[in-house]
PDB file of N, CA and C in Angstrom:
ATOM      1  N   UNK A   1      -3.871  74.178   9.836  1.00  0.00           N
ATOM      2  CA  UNK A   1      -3.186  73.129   9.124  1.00  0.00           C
ATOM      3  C   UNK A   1      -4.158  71.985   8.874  1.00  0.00           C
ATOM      4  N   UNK A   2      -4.187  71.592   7.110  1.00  0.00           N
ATOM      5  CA  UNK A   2      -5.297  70.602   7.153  1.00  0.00           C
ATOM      6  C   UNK A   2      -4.793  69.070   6.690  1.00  0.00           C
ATOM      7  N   UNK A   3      -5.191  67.917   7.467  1.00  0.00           N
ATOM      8  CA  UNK A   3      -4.317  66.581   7.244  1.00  0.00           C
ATOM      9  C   UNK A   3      -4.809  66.147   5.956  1.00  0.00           C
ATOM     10  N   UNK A   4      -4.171  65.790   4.845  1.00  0.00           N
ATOM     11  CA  UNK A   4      -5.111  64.524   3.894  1.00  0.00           C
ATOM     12  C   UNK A   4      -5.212  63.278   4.254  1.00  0.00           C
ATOM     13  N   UNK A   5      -6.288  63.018   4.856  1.00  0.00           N
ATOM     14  CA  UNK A   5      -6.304  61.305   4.767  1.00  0.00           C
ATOM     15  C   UNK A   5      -6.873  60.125   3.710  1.00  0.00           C
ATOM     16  N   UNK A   6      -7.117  61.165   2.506  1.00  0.00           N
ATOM     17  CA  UNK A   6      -7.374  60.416   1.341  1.00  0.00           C
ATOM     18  C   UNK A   6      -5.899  59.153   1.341  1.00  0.00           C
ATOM     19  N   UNK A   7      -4.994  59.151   1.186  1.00  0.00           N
ATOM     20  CA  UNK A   7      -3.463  57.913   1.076  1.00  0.00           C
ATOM     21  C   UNK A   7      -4.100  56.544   2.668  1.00  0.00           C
ATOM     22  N   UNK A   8      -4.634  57.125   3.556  1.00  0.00           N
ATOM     23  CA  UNK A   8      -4.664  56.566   4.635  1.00  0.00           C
ATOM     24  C   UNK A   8      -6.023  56.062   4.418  1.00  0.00           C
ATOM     25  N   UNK A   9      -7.107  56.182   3.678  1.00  0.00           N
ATOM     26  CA  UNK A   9      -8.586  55.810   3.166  1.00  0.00           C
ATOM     27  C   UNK A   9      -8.034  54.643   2.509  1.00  0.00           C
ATOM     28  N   UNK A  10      -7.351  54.790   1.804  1.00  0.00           N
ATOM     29  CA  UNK A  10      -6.962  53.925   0.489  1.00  0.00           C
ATOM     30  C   UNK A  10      -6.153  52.579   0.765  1.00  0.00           C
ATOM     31  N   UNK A  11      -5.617  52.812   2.184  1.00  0.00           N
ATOM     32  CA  UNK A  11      -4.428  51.403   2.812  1.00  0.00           C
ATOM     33  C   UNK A  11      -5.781  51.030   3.171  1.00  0.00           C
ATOM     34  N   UNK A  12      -6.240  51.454   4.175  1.00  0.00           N
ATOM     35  CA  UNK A  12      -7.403  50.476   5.206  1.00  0.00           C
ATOM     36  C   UNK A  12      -8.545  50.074   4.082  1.00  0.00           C
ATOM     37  N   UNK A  13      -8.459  50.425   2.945  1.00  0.00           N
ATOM     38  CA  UNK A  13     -10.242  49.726   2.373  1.00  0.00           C
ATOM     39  C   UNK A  13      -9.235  48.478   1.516  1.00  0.00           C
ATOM     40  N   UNK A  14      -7.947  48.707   1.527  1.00  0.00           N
ATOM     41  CA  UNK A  14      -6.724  47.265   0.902  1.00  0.00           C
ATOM     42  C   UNK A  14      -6.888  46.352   2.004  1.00  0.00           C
ATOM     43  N   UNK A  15      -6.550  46.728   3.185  1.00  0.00           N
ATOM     44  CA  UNK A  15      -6.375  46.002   4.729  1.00  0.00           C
ATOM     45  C   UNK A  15      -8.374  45.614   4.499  1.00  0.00           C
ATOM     46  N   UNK A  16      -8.784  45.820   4.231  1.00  0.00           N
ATOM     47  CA  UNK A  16     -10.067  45.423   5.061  1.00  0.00           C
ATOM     48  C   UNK A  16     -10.624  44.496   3.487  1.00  0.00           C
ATOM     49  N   UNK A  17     -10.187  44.618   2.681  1.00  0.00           N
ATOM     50  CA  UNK A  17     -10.608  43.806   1.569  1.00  0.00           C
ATOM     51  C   UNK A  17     -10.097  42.629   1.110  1.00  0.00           C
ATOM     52  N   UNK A  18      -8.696  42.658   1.858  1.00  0.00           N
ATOM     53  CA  UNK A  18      -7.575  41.983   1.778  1.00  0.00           C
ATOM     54  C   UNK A  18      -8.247  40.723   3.143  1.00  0.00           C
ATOM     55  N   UNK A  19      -8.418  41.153   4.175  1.00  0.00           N
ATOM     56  CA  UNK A  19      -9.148  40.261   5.321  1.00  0.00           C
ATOM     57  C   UNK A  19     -10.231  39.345   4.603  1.00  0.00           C
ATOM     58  N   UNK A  20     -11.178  39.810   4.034  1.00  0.00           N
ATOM     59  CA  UNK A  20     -12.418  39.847   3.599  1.00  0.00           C
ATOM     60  C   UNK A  20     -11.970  38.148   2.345  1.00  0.00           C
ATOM     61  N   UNK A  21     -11.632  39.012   1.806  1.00  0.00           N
ATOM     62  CA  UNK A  21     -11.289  37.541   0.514  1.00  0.00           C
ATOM     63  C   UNK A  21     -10.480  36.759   1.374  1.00  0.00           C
ATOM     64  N   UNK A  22      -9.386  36.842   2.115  1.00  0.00           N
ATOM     65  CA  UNK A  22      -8.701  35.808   2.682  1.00  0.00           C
ATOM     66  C   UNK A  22      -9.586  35.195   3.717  1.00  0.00           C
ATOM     67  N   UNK A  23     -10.317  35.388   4.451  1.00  0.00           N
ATOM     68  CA  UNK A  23     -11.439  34.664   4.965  1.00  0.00           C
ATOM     69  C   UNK A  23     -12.118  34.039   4.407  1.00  0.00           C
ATOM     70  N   UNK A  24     -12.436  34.418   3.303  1.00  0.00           N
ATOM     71  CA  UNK A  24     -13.766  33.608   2.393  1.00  0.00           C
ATOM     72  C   UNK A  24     -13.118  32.601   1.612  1.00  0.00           C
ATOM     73  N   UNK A  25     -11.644  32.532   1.408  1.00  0.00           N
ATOM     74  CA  UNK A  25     -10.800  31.725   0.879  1.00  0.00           C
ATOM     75  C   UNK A  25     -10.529  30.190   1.861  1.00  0.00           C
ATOM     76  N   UNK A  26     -10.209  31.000   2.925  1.00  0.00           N
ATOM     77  CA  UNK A  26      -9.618  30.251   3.792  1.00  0.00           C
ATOM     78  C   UNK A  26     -11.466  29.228   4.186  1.00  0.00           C
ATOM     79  N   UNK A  27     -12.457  29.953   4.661  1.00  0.00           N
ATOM     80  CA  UNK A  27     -13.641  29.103   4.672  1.00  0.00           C
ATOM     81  C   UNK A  27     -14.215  28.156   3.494  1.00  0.00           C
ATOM     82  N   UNK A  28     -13.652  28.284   2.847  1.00  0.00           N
ATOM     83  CA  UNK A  28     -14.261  27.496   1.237  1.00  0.00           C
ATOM     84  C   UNK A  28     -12.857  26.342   1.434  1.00  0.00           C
ATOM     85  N   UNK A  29     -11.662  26.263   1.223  1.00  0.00           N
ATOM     86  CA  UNK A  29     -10.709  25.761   1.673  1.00  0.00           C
ATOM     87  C   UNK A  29     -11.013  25.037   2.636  1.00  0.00           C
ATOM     88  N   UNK A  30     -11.456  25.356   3.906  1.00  0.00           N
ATOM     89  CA  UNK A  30     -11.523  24.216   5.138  1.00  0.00           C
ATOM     90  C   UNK A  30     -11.706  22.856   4.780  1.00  0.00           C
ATOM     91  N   UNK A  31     -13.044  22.696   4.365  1.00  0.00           N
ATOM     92  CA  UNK A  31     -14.312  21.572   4.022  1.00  0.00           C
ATOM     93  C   UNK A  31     -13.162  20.623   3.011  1.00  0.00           C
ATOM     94  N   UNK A  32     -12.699  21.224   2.163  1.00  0.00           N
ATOM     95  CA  UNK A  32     -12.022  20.824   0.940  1.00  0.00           C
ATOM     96  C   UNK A  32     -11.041  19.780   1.725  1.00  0.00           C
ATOM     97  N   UNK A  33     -10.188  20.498   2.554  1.00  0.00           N
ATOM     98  CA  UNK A  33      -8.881  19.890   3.120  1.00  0.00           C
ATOM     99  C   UNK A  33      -9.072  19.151   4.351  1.00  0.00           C
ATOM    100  N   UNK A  34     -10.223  19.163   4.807  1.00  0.00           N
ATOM    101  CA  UNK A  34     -10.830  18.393   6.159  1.00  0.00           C
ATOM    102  C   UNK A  34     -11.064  16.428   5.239  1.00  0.00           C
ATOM    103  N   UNK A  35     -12.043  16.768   4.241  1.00  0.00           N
ATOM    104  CA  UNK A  35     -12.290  15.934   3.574  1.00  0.00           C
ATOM    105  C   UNK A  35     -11.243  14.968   3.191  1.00  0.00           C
ATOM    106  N   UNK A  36     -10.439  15.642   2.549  1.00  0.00           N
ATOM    107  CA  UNK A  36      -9.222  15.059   2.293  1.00  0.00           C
ATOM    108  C   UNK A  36      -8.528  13.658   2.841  1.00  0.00           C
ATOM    109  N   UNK A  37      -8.202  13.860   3.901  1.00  0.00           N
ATOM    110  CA  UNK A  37      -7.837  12.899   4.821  1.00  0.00           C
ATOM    111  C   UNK A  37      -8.955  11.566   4.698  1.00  0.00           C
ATOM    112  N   UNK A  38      -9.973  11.735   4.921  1.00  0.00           N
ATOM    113  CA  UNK A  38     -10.984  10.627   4.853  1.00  0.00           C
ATOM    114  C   UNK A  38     -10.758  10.112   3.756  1.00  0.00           C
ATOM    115  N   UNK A  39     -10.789  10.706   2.232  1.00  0.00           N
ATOM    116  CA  UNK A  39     -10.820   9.819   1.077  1.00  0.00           C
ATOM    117  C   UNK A  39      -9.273   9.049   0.560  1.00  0.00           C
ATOM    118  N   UNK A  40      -8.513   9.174   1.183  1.00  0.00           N
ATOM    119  CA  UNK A  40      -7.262   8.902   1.000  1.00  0.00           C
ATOM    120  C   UNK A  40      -7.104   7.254   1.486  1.00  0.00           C
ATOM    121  N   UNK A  41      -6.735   6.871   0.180  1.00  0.00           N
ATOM    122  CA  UNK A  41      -6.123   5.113  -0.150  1.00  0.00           C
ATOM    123  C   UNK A  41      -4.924   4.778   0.973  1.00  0.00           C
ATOM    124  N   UNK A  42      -5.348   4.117   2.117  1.00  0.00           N
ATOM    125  CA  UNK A  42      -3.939   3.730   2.793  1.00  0.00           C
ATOM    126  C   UNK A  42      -3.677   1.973   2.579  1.00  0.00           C
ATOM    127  N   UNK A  43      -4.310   1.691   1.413  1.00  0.00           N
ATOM    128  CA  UNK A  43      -4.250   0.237   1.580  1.00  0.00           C
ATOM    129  C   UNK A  43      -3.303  -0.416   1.525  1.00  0.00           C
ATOM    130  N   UNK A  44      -1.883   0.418   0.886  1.00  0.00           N
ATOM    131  CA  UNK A  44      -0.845  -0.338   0.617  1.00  0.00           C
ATOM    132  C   UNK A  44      -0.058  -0.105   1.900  1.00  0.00           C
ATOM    133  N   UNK A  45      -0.082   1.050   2.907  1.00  0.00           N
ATOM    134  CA  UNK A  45       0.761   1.604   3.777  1.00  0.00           C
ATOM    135  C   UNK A  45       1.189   0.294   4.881  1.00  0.00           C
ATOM    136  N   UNK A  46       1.966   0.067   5.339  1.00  0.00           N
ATOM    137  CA  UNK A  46       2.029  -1.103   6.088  1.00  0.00           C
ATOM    138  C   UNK A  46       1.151  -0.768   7.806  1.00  0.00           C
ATOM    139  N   UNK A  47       0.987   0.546   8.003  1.00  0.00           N
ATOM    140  CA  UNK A  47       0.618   1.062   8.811  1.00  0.00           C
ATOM    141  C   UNK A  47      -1.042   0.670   9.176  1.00  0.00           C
ATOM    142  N   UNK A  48      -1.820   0.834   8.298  1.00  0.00           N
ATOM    143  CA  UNK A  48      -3.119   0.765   8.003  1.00  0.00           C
ATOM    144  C   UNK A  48      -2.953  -1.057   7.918  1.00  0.00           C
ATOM    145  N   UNK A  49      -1.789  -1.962   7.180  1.00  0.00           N
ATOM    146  CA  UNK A  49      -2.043  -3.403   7.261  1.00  0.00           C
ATOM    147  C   UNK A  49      -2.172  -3.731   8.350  1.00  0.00           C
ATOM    148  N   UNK A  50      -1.167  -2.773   9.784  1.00  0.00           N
ATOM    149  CA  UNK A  50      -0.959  -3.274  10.870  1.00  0.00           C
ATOM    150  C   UNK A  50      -2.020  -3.238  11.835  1.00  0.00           C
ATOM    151  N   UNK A  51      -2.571  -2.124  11.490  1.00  0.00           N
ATOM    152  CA  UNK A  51      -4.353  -2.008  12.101  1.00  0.00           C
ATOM    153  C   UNK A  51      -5.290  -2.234  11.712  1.00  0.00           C
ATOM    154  N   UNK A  52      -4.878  -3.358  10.410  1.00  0.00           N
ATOM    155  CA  UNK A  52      -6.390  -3.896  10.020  1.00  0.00           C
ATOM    156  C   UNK A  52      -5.795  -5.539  10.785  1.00  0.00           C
ATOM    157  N   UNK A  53      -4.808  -6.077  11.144  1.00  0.00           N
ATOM    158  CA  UNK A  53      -4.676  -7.217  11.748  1.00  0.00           C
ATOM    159  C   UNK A  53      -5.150  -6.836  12.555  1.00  0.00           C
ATOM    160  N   UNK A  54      -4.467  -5.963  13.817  1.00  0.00           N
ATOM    161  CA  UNK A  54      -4.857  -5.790  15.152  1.00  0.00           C
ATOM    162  C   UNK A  54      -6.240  -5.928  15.571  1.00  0.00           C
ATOM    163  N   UNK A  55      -7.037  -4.871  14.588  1.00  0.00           N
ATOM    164  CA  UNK A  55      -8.475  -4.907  14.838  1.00  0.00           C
ATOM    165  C   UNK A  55      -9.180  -5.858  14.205  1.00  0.00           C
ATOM    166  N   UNK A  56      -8.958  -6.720  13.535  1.00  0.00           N
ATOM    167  CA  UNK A  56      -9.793  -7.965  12.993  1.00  0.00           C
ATOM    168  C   UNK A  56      -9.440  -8.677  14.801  1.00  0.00           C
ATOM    169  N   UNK A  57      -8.149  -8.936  15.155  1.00  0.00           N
ATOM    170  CA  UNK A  57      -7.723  -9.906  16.296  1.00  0.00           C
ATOM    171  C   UNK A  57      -8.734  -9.680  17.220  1.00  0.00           C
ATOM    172  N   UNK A  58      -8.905  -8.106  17.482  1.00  0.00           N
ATOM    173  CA  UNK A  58      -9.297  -7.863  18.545  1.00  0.00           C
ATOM    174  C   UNK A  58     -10.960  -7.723  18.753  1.00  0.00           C
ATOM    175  N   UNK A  59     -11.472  -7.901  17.315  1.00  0.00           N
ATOM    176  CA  UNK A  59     -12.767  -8.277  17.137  1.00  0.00           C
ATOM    177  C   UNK A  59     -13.006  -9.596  17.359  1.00  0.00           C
ATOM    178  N   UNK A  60     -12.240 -10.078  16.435  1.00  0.00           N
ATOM    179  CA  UNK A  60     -12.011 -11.815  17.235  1.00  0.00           C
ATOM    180  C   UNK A  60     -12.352 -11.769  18.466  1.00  0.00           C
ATOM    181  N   UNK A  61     -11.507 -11.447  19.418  1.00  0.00           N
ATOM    182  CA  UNK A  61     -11.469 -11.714  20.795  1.00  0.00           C
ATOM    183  C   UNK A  61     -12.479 -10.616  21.730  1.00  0.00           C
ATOM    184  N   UNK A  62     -13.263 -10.356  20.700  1.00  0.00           N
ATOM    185  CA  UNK A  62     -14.156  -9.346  21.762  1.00  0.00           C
ATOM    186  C   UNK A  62     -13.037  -8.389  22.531  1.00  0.00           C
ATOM    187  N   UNK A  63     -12.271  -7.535  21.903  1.00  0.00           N
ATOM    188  CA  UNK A  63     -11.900  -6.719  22.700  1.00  0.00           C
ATOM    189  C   UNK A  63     -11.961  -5.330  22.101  1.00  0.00           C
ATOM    190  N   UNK A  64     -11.828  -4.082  22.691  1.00  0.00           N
ATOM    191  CA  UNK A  64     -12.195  -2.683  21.990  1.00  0.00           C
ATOM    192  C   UNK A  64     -11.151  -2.126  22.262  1.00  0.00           C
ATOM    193  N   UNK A  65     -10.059  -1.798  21.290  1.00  0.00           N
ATOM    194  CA  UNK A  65      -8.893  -1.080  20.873  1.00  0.00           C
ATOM    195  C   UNK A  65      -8.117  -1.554  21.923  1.00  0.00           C
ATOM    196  N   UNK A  66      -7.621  -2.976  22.259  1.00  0.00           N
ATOM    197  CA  UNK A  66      -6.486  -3.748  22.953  1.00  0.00           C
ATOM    198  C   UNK A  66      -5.373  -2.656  23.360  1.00  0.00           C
ATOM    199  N   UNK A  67      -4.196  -2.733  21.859  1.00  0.00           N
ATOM    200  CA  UNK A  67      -2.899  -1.954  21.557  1.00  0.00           C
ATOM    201  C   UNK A  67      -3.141  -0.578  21.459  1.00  0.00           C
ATOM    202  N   UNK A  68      -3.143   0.580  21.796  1.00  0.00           N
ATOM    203  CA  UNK A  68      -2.965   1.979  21.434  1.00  0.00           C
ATOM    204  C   UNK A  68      -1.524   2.195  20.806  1.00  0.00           C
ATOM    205  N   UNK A  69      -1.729   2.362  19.641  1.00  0.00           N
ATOM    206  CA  UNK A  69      -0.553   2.858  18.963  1.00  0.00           C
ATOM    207  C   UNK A  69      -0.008   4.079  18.620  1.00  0.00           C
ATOM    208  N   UNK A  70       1.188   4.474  18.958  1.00  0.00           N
ATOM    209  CA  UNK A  70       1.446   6.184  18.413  1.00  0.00           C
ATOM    210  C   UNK A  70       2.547   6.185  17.606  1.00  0.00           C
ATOM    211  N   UNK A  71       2.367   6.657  16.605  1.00  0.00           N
ATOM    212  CA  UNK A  71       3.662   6.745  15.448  1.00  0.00           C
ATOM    213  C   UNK A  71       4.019   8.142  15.832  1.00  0.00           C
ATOM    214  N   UNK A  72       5.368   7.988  15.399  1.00  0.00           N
ATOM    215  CA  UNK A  72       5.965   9.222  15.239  1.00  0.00           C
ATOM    216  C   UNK A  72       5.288  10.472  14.335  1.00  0.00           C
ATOM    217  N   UNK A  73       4.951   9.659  13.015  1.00  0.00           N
ATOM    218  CA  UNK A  73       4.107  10.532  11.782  1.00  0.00           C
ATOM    219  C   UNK A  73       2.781  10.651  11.838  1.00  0.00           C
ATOM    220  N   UNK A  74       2.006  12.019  11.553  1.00  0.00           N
ATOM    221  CA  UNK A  74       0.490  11.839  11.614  1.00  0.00           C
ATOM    222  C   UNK A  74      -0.070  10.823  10.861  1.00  0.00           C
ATOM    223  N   UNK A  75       0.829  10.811   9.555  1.00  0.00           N
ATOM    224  CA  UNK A  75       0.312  10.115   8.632  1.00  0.00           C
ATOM    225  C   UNK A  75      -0.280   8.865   9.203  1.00  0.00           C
ATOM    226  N   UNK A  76       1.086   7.957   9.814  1.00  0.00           N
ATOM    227  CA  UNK A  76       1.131   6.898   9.949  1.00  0.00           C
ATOM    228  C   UNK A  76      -0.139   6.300  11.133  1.00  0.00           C
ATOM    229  N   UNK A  77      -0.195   7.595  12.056  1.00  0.00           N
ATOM    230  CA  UNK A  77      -1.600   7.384  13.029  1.00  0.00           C
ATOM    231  C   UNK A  77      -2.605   7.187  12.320  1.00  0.00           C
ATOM    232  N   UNK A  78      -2.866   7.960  11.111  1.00  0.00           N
ATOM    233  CA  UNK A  78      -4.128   8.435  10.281  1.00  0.00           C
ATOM    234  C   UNK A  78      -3.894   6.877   9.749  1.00  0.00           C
ATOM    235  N   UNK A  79      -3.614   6.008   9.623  1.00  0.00           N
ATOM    236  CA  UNK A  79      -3.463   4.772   8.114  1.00  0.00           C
ATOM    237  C   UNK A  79      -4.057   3.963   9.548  1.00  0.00           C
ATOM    238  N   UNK A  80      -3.193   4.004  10.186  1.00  0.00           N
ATOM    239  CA  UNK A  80      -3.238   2.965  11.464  1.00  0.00           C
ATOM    240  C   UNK A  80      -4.984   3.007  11.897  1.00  0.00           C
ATOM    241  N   UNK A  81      -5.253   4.325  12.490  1.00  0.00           N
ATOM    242  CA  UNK A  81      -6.682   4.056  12.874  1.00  0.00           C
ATOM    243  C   UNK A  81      -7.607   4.061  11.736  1.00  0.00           C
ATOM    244  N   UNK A  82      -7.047   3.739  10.656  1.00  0.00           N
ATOM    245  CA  UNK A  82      -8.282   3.567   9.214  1.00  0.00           C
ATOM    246  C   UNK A  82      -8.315   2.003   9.581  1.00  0.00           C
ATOM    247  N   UNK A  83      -7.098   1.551   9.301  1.00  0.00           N
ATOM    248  CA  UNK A  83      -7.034   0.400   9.196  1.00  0.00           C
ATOM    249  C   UNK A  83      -7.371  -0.549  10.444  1.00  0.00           C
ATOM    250  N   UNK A  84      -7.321   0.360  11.764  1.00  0.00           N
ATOM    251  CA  UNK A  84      -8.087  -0.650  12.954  1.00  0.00           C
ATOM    252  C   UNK A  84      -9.617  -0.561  12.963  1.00  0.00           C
ATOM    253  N   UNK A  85     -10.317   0.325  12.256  1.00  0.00           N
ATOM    254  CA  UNK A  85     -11.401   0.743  12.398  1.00  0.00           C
ATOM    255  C   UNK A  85     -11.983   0.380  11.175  1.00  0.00           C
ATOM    256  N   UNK A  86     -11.472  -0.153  10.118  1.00  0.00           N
ATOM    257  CA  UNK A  86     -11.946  -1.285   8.882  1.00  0.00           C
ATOM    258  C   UNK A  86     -11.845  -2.439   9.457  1.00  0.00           C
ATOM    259  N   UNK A  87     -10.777  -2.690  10.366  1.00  0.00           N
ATOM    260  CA  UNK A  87     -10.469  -4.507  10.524  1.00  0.00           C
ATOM    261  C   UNK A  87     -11.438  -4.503  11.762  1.00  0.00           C
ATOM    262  N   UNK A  88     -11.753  -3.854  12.524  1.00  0.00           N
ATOM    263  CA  UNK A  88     -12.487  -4.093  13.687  1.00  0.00           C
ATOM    264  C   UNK A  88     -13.860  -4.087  13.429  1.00  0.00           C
ATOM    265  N   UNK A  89     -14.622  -3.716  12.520  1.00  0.00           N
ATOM    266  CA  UNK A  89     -16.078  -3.668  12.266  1.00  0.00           C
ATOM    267  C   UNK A  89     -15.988  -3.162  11.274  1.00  0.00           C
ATOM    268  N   UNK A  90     -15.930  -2.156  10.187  1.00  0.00           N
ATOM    269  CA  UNK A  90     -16.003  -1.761   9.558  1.00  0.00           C
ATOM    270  C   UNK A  90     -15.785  -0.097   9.373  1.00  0.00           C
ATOM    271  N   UNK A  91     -16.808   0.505   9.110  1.00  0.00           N
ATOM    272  CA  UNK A  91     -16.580   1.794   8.692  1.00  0.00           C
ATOM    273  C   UNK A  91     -17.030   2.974  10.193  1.00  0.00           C
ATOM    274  N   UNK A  92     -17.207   1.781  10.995  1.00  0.00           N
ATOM    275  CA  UNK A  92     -17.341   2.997  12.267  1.00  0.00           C
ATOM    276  C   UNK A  92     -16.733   3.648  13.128  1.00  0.00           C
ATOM    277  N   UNK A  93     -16.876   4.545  13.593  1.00  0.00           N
ATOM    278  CA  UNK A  93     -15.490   5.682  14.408  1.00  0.00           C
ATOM    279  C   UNK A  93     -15.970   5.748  15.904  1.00  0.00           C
TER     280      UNK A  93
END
């Protein structure tokens, strides 16, 4: 009795080509969507206003990240530490 595995050749070179581009998708993608976040305008967010006071204050007063703040939303973390880390010196992390 002889098996054909020509039908069973033909799934796995789909499965293994199918991996192949979705990897190379997903790696070209990363960089793109990592970036993202950094170039994003929070100037109007009240979130980012509230951590550009804090950290101007706390530059004032010689102090290094006084308040730790946690929002409920990533977003709102992400605006917040733009905006303490513009008001506190500038562009450094």
């Amino acid at each position: 009795m002889r098996m054909n595995f020509k039908p069973y050749v033909w799934v796995l070179a789909v499965a293994v080509a199918t991996g192949i581009i979705g990897g190379t998708v997903r790696a070209v993608a990363s960089p793109a969507m990592n970036a993202q976040g950094q170039d994003q305008d929070y100037s109007k967010n009240k979130r980012y206003q509230q951590g550009m006071r804090e950290g101007k204050d706390d530059q004032a007063h010689k102090r290094d990240h006084f308040r730790k703040r946690h929002f409920t939303k990533d977003e709102d973390n992400k605006a917040y530490e733009s905006g303490y880390q513009r008001g506190h010196g500038g562009d450094q992390h």
